[in-house]
PDB file of N, CA and C in Angstrom:
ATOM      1  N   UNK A   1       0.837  -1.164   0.000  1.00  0.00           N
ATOM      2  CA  UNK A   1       0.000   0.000   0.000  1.00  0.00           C
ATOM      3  C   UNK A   1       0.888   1.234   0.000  1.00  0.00           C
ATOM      4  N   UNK A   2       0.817   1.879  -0.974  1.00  0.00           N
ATOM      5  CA  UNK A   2       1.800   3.160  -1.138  1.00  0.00           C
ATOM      6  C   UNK A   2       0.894   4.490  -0.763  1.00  0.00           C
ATOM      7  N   UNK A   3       1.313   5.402   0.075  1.00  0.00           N
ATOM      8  CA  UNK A   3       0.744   6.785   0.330  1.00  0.00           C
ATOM      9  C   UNK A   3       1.273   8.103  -0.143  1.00  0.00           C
ATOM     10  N   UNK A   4       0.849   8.870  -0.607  1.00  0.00           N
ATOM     11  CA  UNK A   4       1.195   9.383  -1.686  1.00  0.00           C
ATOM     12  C   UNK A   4       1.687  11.081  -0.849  1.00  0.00           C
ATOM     13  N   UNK A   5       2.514  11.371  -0.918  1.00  0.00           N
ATOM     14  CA  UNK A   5       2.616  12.504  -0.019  1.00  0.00           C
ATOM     15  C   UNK A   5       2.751  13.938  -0.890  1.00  0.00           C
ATOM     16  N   UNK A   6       1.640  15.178  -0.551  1.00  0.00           N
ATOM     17  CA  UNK A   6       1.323  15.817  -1.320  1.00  0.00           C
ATOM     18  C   UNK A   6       2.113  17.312  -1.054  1.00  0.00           C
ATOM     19  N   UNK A   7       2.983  18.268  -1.418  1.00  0.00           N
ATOM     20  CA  UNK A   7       4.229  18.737  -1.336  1.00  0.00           C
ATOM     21  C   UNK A   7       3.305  20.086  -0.927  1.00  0.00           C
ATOM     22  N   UNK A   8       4.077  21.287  -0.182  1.00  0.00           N
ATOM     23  CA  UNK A   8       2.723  22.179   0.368  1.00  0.00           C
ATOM     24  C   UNK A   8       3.608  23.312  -0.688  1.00  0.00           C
ATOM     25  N   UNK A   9       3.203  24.183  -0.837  1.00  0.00           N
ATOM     26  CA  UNK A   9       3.460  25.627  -2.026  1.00  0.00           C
ATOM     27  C   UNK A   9       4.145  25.939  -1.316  1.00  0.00           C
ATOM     28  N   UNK A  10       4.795  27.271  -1.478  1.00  0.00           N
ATOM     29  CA  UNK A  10       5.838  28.148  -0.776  1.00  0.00           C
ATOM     30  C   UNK A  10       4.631  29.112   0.557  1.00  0.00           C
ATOM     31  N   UNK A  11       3.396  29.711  -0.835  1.00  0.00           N
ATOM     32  CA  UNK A  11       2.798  30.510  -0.279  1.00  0.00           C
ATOM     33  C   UNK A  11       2.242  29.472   1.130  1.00  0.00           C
ATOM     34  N   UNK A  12       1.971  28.128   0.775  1.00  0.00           N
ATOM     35  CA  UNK A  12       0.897  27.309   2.433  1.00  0.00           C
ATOM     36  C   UNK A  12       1.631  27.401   3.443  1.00  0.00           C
ATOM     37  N   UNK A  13       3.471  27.243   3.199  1.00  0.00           N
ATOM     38  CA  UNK A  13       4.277  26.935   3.927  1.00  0.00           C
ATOM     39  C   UNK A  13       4.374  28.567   4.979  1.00  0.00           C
ATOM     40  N   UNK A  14       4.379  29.617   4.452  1.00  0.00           N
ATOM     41  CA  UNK A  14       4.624  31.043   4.600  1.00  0.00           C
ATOM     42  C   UNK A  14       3.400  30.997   5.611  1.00  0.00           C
ATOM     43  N   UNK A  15       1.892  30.712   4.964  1.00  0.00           N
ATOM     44  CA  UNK A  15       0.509  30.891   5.859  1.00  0.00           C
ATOM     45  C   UNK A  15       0.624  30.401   7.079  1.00  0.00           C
ATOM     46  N   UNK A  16       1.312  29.036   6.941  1.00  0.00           N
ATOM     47  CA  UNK A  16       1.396  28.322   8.751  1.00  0.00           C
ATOM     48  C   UNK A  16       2.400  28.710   9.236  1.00  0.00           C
ATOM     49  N   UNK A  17       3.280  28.916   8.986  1.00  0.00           N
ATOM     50  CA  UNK A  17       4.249  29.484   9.823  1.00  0.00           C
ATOM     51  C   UNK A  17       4.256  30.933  10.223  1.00  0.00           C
ATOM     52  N   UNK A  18       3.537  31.980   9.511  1.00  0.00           N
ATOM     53  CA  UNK A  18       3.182  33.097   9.819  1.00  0.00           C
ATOM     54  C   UNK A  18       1.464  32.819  10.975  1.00  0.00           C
ATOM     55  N   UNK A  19       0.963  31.800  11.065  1.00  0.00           N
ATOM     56  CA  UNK A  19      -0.110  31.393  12.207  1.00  0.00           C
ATOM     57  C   UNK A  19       1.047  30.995  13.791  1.00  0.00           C
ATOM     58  N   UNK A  20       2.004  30.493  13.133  1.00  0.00           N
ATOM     59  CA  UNK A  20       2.483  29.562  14.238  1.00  0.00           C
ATOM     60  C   UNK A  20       3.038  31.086  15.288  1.00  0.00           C
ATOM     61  N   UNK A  21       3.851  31.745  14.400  1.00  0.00           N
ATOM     62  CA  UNK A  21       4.319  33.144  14.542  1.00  0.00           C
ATOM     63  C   UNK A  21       3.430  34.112  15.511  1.00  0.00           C
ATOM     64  N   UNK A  22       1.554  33.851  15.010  1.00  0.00           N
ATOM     65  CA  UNK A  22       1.353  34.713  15.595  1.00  0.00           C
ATOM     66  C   UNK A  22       0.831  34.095  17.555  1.00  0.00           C
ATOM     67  N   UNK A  23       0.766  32.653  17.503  1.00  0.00           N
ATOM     68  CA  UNK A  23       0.346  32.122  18.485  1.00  0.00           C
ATOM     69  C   UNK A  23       0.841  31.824  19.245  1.00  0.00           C
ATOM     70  N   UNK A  24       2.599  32.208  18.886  1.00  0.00           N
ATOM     71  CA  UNK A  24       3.883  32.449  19.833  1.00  0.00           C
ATOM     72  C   UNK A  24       4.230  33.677  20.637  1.00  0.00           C
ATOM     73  N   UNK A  25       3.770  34.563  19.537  1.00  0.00           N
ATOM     74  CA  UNK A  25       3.423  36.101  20.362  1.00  0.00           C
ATOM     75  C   UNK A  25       2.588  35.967  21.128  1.00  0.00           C
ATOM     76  N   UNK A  26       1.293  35.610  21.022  1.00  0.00           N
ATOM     77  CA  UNK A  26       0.625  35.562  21.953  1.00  0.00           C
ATOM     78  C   UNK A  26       0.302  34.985  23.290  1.00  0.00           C
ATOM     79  N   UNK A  27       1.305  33.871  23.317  1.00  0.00           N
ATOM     80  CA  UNK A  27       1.190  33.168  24.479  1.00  0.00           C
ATOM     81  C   UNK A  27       2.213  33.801  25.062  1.00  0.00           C
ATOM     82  N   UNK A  28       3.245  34.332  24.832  1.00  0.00           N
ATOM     83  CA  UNK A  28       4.413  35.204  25.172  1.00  0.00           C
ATOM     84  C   UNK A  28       4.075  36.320  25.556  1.00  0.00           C
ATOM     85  N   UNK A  29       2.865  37.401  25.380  1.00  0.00           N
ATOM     86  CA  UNK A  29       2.215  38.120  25.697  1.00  0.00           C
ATOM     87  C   UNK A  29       1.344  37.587  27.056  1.00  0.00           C
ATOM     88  N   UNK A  30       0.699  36.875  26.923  1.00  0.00           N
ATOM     89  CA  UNK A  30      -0.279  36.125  27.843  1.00  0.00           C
ATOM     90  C   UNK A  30       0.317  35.560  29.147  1.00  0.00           C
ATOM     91  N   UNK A  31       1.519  34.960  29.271  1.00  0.00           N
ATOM     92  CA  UNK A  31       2.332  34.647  30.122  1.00  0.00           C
ATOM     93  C   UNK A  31       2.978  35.999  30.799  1.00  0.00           C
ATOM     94  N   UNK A  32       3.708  37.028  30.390  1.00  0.00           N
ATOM     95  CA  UNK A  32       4.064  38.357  30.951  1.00  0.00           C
ATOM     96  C   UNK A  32       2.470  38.779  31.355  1.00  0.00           C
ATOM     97  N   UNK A  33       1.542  38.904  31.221  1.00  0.00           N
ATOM     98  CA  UNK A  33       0.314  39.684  31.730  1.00  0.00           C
ATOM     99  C   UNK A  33       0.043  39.012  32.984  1.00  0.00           C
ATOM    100  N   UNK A  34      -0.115  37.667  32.437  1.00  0.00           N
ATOM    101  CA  UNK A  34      -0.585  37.009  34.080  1.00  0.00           C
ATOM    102  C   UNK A  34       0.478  36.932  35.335  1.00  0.00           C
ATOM    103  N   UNK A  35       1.709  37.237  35.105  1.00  0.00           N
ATOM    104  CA  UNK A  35       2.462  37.016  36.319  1.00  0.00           C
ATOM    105  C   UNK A  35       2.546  38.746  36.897  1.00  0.00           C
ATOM    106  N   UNK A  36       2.286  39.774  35.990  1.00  0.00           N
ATOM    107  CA  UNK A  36       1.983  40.831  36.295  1.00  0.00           C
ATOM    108  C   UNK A  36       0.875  41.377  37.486  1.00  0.00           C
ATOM    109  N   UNK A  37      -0.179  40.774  36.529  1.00  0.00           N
ATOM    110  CA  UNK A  37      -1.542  41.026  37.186  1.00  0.00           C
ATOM    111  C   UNK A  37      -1.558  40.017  38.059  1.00  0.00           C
ATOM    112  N   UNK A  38      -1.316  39.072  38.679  1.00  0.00           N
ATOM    113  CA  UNK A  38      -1.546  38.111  39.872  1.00  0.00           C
ATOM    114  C   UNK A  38      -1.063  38.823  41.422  1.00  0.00           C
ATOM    115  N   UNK A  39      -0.315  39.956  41.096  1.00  0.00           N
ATOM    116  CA  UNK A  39      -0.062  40.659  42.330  1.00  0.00           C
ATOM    117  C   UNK A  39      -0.654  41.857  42.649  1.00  0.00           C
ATOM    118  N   UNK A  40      -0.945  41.940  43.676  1.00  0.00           N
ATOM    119  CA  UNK A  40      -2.245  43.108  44.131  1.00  0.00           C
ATOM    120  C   UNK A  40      -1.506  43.798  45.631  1.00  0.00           C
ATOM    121  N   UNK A  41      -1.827  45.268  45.893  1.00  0.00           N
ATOM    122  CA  UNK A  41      -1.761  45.224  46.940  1.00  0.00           C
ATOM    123  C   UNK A  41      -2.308  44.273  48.653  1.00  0.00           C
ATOM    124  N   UNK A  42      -3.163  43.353  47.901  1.00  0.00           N
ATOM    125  CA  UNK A  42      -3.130  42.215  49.252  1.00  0.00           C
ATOM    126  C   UNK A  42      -2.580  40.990  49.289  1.00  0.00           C
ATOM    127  N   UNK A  43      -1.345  41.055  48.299  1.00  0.00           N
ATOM    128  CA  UNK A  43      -0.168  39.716  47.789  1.00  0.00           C
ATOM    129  C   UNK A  43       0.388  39.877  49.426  1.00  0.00           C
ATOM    130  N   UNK A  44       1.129  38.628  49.064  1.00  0.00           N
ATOM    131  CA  UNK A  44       1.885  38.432  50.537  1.00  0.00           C
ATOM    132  C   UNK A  44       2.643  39.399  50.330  1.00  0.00           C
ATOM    133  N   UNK A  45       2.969  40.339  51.739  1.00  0.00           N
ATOM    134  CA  UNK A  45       4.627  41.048  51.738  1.00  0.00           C
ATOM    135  C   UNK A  45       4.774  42.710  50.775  1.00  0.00           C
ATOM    136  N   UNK A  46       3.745  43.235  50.256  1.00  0.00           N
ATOM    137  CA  UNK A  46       3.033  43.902  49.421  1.00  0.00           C
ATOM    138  C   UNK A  46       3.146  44.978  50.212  1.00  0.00           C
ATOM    139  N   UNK A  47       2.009  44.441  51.764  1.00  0.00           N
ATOM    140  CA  UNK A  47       1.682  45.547  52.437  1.00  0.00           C
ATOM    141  C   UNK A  47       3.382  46.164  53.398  1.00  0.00           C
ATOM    142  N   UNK A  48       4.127  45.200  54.003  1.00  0.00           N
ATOM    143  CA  UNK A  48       5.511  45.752  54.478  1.00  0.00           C
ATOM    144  C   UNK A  48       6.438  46.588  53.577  1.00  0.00           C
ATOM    145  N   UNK A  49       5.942  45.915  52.189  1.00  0.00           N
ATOM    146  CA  UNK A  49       6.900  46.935  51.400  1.00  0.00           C
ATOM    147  C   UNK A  49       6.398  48.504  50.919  1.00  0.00           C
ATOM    148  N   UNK A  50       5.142  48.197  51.181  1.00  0.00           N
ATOM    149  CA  UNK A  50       4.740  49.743  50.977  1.00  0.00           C
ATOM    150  C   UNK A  50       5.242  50.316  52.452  1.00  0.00           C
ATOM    151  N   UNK A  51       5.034  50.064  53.657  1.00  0.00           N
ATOM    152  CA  UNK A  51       4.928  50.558  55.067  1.00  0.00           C
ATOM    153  C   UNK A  51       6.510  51.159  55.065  1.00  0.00           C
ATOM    154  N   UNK A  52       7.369  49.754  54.386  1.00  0.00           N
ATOM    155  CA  UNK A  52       9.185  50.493  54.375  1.00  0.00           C
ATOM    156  C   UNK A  52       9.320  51.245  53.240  1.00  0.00           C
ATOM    157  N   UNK A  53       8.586  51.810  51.967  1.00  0.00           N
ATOM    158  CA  UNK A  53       8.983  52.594  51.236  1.00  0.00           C
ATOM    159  C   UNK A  53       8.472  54.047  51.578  1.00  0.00           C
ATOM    160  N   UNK A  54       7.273  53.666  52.489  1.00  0.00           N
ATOM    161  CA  UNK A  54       6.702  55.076  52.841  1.00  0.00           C
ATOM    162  C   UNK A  54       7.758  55.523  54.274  1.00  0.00           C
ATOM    163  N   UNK A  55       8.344  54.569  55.224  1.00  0.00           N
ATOM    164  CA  UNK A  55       8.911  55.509  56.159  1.00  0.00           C
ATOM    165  C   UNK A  55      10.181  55.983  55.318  1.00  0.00           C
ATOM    166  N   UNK A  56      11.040  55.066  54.527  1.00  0.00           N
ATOM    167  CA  UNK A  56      12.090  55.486  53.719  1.00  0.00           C
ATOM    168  C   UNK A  56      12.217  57.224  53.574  1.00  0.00           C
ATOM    169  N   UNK A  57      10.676  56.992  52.771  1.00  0.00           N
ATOM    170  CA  UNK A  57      10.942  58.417  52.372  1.00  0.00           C
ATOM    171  C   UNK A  57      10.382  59.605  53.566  1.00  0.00           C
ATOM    172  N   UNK A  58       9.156  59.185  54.380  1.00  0.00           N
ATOM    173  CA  UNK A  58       9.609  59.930  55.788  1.00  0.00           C
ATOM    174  C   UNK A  58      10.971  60.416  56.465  1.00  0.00           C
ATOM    175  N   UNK A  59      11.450  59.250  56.370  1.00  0.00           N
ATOM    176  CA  UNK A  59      13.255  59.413  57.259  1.00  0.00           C
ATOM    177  C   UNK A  59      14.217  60.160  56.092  1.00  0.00           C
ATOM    178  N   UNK A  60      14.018  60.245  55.180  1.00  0.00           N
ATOM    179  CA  UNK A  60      15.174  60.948  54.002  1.00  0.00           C
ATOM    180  C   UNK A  60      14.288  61.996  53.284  1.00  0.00           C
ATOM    181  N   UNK A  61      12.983  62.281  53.831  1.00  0.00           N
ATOM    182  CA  UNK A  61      12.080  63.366  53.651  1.00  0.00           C
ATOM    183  C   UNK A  61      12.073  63.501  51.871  1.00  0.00           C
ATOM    184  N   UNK A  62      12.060  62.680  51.450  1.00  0.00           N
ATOM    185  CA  UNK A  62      11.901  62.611  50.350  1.00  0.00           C
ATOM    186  C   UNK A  62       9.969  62.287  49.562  1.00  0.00           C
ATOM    187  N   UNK A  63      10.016  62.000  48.796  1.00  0.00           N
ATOM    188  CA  UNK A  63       8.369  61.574  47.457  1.00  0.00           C
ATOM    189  C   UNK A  63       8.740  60.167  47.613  1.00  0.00           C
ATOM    190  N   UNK A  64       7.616  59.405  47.250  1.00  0.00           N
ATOM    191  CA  UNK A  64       7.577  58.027  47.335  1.00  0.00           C
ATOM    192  C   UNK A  64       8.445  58.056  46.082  1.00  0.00           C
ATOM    193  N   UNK A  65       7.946  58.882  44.690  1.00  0.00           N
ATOM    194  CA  UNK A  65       8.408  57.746  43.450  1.00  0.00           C
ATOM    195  C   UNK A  65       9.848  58.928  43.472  1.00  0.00           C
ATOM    196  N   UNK A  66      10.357  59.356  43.990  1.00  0.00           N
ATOM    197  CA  UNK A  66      11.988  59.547  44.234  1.00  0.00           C
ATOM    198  C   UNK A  66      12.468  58.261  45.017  1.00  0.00           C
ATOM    199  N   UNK A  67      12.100  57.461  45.913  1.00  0.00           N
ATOM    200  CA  UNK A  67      12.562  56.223  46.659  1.00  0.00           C
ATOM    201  C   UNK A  67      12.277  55.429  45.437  1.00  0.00           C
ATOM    202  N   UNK A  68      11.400  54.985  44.696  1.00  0.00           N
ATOM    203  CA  UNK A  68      11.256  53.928  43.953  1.00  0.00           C
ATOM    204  C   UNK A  68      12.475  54.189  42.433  1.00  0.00           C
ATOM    205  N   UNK A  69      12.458  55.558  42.287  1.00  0.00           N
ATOM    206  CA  UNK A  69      13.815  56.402  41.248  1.00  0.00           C
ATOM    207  C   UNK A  69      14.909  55.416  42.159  1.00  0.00           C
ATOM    208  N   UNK A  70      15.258  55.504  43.012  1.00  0.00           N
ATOM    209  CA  UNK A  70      16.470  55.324  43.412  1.00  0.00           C
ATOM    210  C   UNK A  70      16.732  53.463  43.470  1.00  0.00           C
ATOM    211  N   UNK A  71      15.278  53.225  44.430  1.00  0.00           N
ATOM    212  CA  UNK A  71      15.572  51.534  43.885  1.00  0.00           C
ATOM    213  C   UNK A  71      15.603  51.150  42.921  1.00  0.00           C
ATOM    214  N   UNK A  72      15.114  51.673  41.698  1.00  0.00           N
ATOM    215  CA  UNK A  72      15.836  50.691  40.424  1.00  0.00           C
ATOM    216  C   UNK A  72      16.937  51.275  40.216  1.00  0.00           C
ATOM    217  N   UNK A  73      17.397  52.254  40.632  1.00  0.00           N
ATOM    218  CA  UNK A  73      19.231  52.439  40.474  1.00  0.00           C
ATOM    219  C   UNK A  73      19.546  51.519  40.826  1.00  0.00           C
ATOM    220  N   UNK A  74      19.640  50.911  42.314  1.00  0.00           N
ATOM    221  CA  UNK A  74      20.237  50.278  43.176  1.00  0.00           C
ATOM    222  C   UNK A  74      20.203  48.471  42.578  1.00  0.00           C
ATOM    223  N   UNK A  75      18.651  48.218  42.491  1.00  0.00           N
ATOM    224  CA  UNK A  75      18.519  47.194  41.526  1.00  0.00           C
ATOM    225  C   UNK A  75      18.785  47.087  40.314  1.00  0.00           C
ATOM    226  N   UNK A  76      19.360  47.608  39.573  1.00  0.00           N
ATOM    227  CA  UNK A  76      19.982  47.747  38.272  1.00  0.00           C
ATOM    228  C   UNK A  76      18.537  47.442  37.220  1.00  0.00           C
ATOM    229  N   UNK A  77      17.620  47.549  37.649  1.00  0.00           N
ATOM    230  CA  UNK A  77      16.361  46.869  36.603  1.00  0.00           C
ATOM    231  C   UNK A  77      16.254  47.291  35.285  1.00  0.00           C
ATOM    232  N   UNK A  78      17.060  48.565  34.864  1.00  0.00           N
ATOM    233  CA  UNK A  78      17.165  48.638  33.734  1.00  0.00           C
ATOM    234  C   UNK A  78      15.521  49.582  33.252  1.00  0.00           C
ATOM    235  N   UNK A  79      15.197  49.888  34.498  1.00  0.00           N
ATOM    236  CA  UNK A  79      13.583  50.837  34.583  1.00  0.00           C
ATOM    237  C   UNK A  79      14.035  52.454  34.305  1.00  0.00           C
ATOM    238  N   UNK A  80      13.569  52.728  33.447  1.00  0.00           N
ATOM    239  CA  UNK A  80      13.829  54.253  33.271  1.00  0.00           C
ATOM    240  C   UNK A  80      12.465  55.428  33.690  1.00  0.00           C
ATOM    241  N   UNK A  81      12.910  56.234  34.366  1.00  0.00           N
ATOM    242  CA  UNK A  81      11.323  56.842  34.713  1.00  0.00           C
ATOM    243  C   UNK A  81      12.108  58.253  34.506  1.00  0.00           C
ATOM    244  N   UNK A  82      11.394  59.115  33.925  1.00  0.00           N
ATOM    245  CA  UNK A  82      11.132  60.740  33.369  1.00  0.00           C
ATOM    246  C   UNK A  82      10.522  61.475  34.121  1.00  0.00           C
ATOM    247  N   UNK A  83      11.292  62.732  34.611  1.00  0.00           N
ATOM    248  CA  UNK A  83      10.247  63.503  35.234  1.00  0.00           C
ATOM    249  C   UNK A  83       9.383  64.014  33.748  1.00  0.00           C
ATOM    250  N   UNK A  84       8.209  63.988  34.132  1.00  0.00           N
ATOM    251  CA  UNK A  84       7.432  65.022  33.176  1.00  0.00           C
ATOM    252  C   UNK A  84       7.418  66.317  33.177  1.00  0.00           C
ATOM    253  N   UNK A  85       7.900  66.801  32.078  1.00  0.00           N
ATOM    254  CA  UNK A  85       7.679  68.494  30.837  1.00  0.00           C
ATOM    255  C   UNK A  85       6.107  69.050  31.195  1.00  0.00           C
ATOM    256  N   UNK A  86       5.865  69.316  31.985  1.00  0.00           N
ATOM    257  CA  UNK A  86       4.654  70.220  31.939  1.00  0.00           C
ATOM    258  C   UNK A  86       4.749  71.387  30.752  1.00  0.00           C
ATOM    259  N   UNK A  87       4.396  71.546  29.673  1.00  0.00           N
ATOM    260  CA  UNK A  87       3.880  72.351  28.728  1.00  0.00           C
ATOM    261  C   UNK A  87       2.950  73.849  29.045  1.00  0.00           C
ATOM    262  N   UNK A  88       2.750  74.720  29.446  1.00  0.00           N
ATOM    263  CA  UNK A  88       1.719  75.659  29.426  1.00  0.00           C
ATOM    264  C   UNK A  88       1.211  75.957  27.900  1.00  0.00           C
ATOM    265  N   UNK A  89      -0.155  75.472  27.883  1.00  0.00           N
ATOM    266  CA  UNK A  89      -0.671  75.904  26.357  1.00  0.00           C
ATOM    267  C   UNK A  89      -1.682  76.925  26.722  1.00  0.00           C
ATOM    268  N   UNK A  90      -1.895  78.200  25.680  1.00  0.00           N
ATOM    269  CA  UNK A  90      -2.187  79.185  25.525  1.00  0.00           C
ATOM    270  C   UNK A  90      -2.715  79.435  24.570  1.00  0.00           C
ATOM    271  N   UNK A  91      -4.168  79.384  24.437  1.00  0.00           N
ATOM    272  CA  UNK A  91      -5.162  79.331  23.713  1.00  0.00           C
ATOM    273  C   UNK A  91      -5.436  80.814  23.339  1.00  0.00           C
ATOM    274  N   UNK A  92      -4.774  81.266  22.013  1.00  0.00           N
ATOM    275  CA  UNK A  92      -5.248  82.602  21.640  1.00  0.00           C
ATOM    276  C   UNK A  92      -6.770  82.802  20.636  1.00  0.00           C
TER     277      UNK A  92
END
């Protein structure tokens, strides 16, 4: 019994692999969201780290997100944060 094996085009080959492409992004997407969103301020250990970032900046009289500026220095995370350009626009 011989089976006859039927050869796929360039273009079929391009279609599934541009599907496979997109269902790799997406689970790659889907995986970063959920380990994101699974933490809430009532995660374990959540609430101490807010309590030590808020005296932090009590004791060095500093803004919360100047303490959080400085921990990703310290953590090297590679997080970049901008003060914001306030603009004045002037509607003539």
């Amino acid at each position: 019994m011989t089976t006859f094996r039927i050869k796929k085009t360039v273009d079929e080959k391009i279609a599934e692999l541009e599907l496979k492409l997109k269902e790799l992004k997406l689970s790659k997407k889907n995986k970063t969201v959920s380990k994101i969103d699974s933490i809430t301020k009532d995660s374990e250990g959540m609430q101490s780290l807010l309590d030590a970032i808020d005296s932090v900046a009590k004791i060095h009289k500093l803004k919360v997100p100047d303490v959080i500026k400085v921990i990703s220095r310290i953590k090297r995370t590679g997080l970049k944060i901008e003060n914001a350009v306030r603009v004045k626009s002037f509607i003539v």
